[in-house]
N, C-alpha and C. Protein backbone atom coordinates (compact mmCIF):
# COMPACT_ATOMS: atom_id res chain seq x y z
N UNK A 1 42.87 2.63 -64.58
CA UNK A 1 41.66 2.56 -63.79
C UNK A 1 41.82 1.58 -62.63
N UNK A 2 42.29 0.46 -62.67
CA UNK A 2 42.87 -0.42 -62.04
C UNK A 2 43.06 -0.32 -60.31
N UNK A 3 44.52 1.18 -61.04
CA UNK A 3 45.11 1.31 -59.88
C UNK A 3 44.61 2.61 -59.16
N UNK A 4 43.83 3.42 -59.22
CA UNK A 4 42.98 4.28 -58.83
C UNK A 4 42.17 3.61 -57.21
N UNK A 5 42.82 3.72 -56.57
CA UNK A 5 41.84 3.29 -55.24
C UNK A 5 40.92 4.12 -54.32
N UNK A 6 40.21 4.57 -55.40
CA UNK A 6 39.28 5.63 -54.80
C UNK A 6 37.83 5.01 -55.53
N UNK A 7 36.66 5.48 -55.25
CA UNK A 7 35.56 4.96 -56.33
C UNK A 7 35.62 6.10 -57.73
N UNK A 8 35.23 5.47 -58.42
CA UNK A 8 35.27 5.61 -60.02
C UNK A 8 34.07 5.23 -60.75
N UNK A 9 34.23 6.66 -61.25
CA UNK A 9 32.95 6.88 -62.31
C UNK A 9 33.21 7.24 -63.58
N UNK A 10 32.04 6.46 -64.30
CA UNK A 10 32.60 6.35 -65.76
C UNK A 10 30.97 6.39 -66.57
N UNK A 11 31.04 7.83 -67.37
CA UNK A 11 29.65 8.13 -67.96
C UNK A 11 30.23 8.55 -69.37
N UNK A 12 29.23 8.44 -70.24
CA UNK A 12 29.27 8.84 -71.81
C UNK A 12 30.53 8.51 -72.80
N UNK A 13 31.46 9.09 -73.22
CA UNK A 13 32.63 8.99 -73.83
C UNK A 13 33.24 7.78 -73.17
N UNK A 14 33.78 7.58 -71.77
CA UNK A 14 33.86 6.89 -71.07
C UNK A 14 33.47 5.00 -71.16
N UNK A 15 32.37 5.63 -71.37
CA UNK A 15 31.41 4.16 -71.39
C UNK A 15 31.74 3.42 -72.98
N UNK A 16 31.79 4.59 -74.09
CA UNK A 16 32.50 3.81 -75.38
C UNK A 16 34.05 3.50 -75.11
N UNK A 17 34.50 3.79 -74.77
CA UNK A 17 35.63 3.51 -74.32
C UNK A 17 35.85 2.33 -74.09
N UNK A 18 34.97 1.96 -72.88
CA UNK A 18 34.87 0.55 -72.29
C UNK A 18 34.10 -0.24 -73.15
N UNK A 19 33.27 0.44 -74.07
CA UNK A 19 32.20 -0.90 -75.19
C UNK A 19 33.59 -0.99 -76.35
N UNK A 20 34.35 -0.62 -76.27
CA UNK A 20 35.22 -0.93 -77.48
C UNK A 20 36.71 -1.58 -77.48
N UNK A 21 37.19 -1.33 -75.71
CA UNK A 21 38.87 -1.47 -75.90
C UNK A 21 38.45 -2.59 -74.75
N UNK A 22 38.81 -4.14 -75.14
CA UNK A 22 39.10 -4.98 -73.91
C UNK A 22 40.20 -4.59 -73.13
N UNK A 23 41.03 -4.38 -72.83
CA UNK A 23 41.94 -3.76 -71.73
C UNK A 23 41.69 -2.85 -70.81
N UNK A 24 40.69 -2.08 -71.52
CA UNK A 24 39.29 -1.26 -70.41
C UNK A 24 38.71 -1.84 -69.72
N UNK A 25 37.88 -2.83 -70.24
CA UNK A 25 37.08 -3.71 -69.44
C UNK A 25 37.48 -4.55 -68.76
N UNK A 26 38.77 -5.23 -68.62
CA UNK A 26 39.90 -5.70 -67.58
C UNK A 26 40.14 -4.95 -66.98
N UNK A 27 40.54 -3.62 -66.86
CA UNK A 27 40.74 -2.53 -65.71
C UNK A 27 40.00 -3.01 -64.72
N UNK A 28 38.46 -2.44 -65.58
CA UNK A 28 37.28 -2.10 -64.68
C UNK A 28 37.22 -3.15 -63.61
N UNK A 29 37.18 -4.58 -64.35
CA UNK A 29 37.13 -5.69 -63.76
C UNK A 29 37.47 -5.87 -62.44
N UNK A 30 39.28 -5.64 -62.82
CA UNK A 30 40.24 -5.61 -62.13
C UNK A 30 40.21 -4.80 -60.60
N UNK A 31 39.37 -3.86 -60.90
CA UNK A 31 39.40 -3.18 -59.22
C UNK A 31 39.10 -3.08 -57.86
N UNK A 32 39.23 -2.94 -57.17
CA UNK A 32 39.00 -3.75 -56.10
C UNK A 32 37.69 -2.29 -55.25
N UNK A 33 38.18 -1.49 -55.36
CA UNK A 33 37.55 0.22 -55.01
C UNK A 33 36.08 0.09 -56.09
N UNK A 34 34.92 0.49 -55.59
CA UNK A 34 33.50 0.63 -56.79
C UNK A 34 33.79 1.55 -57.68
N UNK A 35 33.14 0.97 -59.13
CA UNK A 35 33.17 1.53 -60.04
C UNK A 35 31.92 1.82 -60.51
N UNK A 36 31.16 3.06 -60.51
CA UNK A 36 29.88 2.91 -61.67
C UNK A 36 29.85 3.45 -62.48
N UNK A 37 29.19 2.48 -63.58
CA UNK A 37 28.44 3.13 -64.94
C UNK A 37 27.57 3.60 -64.81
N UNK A 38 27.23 4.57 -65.59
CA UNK A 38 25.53 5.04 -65.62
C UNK A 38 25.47 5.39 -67.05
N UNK A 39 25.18 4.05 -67.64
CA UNK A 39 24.85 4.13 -69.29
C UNK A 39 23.34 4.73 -69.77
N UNK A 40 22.92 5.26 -70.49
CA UNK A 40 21.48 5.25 -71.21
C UNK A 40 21.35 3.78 -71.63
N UNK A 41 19.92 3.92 -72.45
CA UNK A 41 19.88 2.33 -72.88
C UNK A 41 20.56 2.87 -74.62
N UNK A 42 20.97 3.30 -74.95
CA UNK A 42 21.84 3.14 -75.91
C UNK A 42 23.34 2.71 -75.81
N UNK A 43 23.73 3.37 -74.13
CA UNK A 43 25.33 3.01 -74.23
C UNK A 43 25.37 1.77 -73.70
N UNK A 44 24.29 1.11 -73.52
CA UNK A 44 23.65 -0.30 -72.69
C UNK A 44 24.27 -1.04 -73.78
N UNK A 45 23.64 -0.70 -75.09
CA UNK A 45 23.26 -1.61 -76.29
C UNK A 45 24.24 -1.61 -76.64
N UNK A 46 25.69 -0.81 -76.99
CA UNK A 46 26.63 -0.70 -76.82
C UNK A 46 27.74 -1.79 -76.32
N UNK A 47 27.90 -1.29 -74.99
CA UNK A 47 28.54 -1.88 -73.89
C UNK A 47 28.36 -3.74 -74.48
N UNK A 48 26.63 -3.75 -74.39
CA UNK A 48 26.76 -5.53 -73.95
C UNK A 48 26.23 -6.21 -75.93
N UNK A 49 25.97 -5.36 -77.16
CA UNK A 49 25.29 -5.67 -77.54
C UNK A 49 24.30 -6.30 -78.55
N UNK A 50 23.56 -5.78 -77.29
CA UNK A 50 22.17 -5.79 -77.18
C UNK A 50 21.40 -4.86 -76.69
N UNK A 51 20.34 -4.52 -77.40
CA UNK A 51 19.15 -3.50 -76.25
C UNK A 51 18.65 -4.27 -75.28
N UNK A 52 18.36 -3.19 -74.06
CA UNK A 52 18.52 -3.34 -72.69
C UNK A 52 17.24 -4.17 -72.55
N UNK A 53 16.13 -4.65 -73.19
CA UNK A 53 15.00 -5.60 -73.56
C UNK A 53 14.17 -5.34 -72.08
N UNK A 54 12.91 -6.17 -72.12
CA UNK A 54 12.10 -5.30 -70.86
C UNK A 54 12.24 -5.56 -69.51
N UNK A 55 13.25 -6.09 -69.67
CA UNK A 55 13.75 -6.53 -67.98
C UNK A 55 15.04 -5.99 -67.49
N UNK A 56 14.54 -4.62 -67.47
CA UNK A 56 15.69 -3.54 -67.20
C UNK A 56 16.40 -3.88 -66.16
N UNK A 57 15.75 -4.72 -64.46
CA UNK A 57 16.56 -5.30 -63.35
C UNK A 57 17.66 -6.25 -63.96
N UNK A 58 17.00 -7.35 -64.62
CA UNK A 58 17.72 -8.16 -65.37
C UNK A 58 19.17 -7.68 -66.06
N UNK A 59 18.75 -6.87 -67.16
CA UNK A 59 19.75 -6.56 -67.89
C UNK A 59 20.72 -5.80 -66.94
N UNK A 60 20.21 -4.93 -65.92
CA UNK A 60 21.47 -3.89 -65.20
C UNK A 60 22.44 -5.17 -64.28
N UNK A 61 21.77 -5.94 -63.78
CA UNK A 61 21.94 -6.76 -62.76
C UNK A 61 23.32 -7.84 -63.96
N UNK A 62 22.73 -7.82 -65.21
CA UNK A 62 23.84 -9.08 -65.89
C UNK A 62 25.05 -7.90 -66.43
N UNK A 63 24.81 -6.83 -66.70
CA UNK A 63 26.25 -6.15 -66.98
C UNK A 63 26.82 -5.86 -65.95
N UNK A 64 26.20 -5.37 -64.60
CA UNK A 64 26.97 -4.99 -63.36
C UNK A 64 28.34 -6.53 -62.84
N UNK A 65 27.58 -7.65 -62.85
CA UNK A 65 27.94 -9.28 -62.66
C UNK A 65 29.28 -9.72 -63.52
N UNK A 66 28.98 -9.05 -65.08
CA UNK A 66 30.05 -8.99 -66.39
C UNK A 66 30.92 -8.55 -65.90
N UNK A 67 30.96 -7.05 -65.42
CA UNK A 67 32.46 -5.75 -65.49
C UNK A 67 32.55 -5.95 -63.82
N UNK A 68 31.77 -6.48 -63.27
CA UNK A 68 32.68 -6.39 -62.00
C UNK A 68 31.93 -4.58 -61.06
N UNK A 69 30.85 -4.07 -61.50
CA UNK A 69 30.83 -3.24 -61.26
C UNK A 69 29.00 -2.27 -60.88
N UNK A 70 29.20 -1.68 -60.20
CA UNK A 70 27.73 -0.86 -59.97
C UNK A 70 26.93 -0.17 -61.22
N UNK A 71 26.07 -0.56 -61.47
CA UNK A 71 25.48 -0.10 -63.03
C UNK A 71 24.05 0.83 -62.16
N UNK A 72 23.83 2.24 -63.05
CA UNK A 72 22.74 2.89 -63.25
C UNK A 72 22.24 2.83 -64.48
N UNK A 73 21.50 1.91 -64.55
CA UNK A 73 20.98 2.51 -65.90
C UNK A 73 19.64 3.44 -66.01
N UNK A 74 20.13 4.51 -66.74
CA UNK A 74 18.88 5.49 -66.73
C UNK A 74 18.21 5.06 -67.57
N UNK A 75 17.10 6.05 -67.37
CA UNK A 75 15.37 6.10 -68.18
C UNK A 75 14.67 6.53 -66.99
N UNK A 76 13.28 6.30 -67.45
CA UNK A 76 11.91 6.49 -67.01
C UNK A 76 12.03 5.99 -65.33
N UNK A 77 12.49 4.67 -65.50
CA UNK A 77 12.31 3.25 -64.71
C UNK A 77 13.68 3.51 -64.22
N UNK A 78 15.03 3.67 -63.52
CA UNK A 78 16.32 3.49 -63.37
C UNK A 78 16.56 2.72 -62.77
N UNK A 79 17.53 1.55 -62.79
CA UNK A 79 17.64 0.43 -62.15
C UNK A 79 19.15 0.82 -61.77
N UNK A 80 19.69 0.68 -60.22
CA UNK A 80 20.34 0.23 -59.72
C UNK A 80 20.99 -0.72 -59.43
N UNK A 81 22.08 -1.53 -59.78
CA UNK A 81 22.52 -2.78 -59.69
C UNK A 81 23.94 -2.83 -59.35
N UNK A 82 24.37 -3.62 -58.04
CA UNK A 82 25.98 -3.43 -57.98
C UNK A 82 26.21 -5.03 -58.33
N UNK A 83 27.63 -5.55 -58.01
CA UNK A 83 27.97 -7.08 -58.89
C UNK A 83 26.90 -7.86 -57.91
N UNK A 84 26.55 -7.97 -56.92
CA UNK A 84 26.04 -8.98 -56.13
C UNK A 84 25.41 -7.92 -55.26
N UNK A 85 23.76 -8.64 -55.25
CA UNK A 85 22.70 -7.61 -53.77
C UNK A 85 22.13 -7.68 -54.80
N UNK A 86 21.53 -6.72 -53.46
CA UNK A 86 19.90 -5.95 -54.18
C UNK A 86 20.26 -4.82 -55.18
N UNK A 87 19.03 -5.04 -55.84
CA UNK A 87 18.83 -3.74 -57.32
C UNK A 87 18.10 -2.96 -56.81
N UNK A 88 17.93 -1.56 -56.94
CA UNK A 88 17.49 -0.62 -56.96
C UNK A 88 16.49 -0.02 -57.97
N UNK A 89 15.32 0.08 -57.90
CA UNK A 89 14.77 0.76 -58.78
C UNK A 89 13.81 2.05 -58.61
N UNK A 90 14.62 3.40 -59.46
CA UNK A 90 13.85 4.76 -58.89
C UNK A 90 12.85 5.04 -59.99
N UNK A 91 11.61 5.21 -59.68
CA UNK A 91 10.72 5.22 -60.26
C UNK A 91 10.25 7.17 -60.36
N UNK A 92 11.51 8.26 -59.32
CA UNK A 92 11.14 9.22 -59.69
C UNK A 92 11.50 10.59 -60.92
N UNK A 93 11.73 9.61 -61.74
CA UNK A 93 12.26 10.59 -62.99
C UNK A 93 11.04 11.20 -63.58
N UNK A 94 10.88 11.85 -63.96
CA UNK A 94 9.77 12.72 -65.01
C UNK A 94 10.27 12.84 -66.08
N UNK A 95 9.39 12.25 -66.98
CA UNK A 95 9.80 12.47 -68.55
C UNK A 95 10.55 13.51 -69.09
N UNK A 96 10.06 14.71 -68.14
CA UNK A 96 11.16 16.00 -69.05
C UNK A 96 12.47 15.96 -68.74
N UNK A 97 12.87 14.81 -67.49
CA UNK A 97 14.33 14.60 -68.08
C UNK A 97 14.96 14.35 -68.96
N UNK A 98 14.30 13.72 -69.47
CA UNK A 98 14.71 12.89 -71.16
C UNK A 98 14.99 14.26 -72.04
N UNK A 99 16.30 15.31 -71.84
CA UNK A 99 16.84 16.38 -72.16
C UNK A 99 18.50 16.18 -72.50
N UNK A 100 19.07 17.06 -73.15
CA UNK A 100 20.82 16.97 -73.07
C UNK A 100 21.08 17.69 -72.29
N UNK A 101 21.89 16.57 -71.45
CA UNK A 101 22.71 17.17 -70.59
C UNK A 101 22.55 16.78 -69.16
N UNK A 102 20.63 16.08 -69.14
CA UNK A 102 20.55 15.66 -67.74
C UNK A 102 21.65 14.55 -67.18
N UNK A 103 21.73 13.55 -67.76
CA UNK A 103 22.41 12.85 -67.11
C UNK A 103 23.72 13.30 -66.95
N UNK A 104 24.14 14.05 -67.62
CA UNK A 104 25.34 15.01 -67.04
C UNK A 104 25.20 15.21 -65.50
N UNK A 105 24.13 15.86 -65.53
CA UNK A 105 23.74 16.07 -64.20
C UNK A 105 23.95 15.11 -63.49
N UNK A 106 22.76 13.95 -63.32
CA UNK A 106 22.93 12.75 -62.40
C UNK A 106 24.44 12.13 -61.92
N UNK A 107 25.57 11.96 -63.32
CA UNK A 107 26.50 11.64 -63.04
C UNK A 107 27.46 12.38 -61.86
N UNK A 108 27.04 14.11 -62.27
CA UNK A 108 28.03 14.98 -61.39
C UNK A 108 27.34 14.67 -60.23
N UNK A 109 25.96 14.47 -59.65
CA UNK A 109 25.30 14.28 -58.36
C UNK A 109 26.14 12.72 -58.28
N UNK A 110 25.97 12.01 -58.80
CA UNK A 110 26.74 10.86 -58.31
C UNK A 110 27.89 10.97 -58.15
N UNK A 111 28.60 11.64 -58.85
CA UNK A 111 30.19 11.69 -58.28
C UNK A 111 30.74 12.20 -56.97
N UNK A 112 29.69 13.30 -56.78
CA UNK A 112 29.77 14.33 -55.70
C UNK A 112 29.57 13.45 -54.59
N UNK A 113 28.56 12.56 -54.64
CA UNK A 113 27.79 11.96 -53.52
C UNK A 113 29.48 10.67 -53.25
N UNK A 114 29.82 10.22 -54.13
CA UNK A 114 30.83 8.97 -54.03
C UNK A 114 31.71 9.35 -53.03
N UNK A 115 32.13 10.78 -53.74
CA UNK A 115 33.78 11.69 -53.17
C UNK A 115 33.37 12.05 -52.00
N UNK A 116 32.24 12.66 -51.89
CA UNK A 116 32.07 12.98 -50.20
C UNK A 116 31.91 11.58 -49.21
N UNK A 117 31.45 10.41 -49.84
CA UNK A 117 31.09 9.41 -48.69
C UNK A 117 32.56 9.00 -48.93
N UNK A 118 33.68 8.77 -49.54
CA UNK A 118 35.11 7.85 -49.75
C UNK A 118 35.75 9.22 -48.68
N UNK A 119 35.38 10.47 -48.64
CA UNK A 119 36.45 11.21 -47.49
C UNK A 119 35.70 11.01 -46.55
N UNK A 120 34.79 10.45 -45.99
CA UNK A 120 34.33 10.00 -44.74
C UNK A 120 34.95 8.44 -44.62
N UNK A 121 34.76 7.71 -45.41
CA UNK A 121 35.87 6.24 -45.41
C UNK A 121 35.69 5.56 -46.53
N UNK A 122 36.28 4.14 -46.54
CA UNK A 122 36.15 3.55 -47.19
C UNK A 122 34.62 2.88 -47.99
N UNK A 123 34.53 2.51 -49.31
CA UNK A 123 32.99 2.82 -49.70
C UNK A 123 33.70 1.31 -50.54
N UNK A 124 32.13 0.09 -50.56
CA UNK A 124 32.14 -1.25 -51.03
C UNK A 124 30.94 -0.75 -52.11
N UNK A 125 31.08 -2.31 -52.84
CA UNK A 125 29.88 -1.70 -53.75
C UNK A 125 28.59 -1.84 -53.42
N UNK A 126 28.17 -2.52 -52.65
CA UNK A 126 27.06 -2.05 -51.92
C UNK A 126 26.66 -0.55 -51.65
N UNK A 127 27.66 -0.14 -50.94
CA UNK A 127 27.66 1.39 -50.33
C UNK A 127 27.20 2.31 -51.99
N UNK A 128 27.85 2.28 -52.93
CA UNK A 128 28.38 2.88 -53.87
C UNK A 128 26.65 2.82 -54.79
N UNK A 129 26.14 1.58 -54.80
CA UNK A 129 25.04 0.90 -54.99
C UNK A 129 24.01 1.92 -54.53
N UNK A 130 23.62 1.93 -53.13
CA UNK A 130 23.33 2.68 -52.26
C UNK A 130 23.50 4.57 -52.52
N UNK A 131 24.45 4.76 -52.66
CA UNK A 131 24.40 6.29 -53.02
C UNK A 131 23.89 6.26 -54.80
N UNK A 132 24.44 5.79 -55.17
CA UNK A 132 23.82 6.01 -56.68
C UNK A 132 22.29 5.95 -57.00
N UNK A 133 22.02 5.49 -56.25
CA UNK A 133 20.04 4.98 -55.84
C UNK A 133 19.92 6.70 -55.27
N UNK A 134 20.27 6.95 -54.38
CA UNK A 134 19.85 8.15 -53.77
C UNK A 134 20.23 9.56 -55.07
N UNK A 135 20.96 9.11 -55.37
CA UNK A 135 21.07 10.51 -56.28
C UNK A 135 20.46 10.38 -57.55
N UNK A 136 20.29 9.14 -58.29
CA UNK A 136 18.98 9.39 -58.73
C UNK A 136 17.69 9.58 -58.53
N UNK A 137 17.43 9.10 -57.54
CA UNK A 137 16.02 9.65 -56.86
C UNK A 137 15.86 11.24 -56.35
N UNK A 138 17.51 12.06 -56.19
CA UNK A 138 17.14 13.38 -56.34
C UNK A 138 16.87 13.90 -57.31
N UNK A 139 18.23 13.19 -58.10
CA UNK A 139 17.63 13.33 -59.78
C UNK A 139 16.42 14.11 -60.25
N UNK A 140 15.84 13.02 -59.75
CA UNK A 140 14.20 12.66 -60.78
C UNK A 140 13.71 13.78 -59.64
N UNK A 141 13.42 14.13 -58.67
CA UNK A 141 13.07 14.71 -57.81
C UNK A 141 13.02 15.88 -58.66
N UNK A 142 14.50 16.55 -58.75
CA UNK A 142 14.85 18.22 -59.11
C UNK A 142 14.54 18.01 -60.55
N UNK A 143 14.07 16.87 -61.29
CA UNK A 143 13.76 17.19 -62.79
C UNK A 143 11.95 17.60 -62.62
N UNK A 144 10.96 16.97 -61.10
CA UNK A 144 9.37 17.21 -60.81
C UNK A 144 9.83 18.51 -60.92
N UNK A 145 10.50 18.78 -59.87
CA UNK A 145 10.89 20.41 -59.23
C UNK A 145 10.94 21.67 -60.75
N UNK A 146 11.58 21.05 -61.61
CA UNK A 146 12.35 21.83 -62.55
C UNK A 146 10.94 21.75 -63.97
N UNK A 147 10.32 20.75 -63.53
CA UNK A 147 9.50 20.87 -64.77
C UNK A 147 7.80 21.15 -64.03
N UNK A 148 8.04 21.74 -63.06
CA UNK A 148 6.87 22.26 -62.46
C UNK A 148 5.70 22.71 -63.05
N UNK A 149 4.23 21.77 -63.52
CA UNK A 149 3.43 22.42 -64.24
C UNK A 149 3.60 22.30 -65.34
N UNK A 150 4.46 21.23 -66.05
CA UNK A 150 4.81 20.47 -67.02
C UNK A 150 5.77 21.54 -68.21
N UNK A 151 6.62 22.38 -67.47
CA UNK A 151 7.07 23.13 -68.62
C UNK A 151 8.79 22.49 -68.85
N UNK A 152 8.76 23.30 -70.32
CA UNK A 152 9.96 22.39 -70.33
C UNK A 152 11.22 22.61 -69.68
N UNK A 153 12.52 22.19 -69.89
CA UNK A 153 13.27 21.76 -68.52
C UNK A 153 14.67 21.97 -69.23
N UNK A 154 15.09 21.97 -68.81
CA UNK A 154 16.83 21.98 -69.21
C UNK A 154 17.65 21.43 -68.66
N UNK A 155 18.72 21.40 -68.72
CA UNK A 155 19.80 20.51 -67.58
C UNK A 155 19.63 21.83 -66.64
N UNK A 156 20.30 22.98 -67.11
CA UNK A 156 20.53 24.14 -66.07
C UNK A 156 19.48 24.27 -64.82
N UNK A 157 18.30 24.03 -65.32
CA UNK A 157 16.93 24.03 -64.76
C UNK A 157 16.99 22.90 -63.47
N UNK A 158 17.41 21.46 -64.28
CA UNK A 158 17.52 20.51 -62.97
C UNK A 158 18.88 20.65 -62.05
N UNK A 159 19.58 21.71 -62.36
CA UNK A 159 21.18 21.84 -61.26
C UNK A 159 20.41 22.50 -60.48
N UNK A 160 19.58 24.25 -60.84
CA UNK A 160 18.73 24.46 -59.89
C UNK A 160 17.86 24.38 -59.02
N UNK A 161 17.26 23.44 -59.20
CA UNK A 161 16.34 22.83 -58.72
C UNK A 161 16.54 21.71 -57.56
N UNK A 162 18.30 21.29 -57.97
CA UNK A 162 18.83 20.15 -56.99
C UNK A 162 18.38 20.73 -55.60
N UNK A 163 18.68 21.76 -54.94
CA UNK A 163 18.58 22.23 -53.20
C UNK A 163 16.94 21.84 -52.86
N UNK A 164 15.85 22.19 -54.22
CA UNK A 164 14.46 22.09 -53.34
C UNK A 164 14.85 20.52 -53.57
N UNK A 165 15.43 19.94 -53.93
CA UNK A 165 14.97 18.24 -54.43
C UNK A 165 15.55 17.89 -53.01
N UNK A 166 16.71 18.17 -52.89
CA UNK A 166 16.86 17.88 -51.37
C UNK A 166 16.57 18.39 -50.37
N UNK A 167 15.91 19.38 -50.22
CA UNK A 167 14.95 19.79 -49.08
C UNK A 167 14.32 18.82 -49.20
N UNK A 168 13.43 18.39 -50.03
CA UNK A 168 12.18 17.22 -50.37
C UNK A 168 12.79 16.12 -49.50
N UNK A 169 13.83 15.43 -49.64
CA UNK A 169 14.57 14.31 -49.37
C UNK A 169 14.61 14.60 -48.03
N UNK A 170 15.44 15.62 -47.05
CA UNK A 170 15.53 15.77 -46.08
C UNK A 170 14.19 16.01 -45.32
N UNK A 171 13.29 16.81 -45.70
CA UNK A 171 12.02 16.87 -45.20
C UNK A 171 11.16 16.51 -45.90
N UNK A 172 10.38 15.14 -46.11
CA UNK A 172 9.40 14.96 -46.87
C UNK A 172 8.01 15.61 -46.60
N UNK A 173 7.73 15.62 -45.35
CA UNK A 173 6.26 16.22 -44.96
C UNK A 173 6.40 17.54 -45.35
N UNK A 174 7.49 18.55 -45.30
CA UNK A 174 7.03 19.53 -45.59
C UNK A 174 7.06 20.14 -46.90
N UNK A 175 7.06 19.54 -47.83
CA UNK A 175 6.66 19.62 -49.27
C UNK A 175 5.19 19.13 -49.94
């Protein structure tokens, strides 16, 4: 992971990985290119633990500071946090995300979003910080979109739904 000089993302399986093998978590450390997690608050509890307790800025902000690295932590509330700056917090998730498989989703929107801004140039963790904020806020967007009228939702449901979420984003007035 180390030597990977591209940004790097690391969700689910991944994330035990790193709650279990110190030589992982020296990688991570170790890199100089952004790395994010995007744990639940279980792989939170995991990773550091402890449960993520009610100061979700707090807690994202002290594991991001630990590994050296950009933390999402999902839920309701998602906090954004890279090692140093500002935190991020997207307040547009809708409960019917809370499904298998969404954050599958979020992660592939975050990866997508990383790889396209690193072939335009180089990306700090700020930057990395910064896109991960935005793609959860489509996130949560295409999960309103997908659970329209409160029905229930699927992952498949919020991949579809991603294009109106970013229409929304690109044009807010006209939604």
């Amino acid at each position: 992971a180390a030597a990977i000089d591209v940004p790097l993302l690391l969700d689910a399986d991944a994330l035990t990985v790193l709650a279990e093998d110190s030589a992982a978590r020296a990688a991570v450390a170790s890199r100089t290119s952004p790395t994010l997690l995007t744990p639940h608050d279980g792989e939170y509890a995991r990773l550091t633990g402890h449960p993520v307790g009610p100061d979700r800025v707090g807690a994202a902000r002290e594991l991001a500071r630990s590994l050296g690295a950009v933390v999402l932590l999902k839920g309701s509330s998602t906090v954004v946090a890279p090692p140093e700056g500002a935190a991020y917090v997207v307040l547009s998730a809708p409960p019917e995300l809370a499904t298998a498989g969404s954050g599958d989703v979020l992660a592939g929107l975050a990866g997508s979003l990383l790889a396209h801004h690193q072939a335009v140039g180089p990306l700090d963790d700020a930057g990395a910080a910064r896109i991960a904020a935005v793609a959860a806020h489509v996130h949560g967007l295409a999960g309103s979109v997908a659970a329209d009228g409160g029905r229930t939702v699927t992952s498949l449901d919020v991949v579809h739904a991603l294009p109106a979420a970013v229409a929304r984003v690109r044009s807010p007035r006209s939604t």
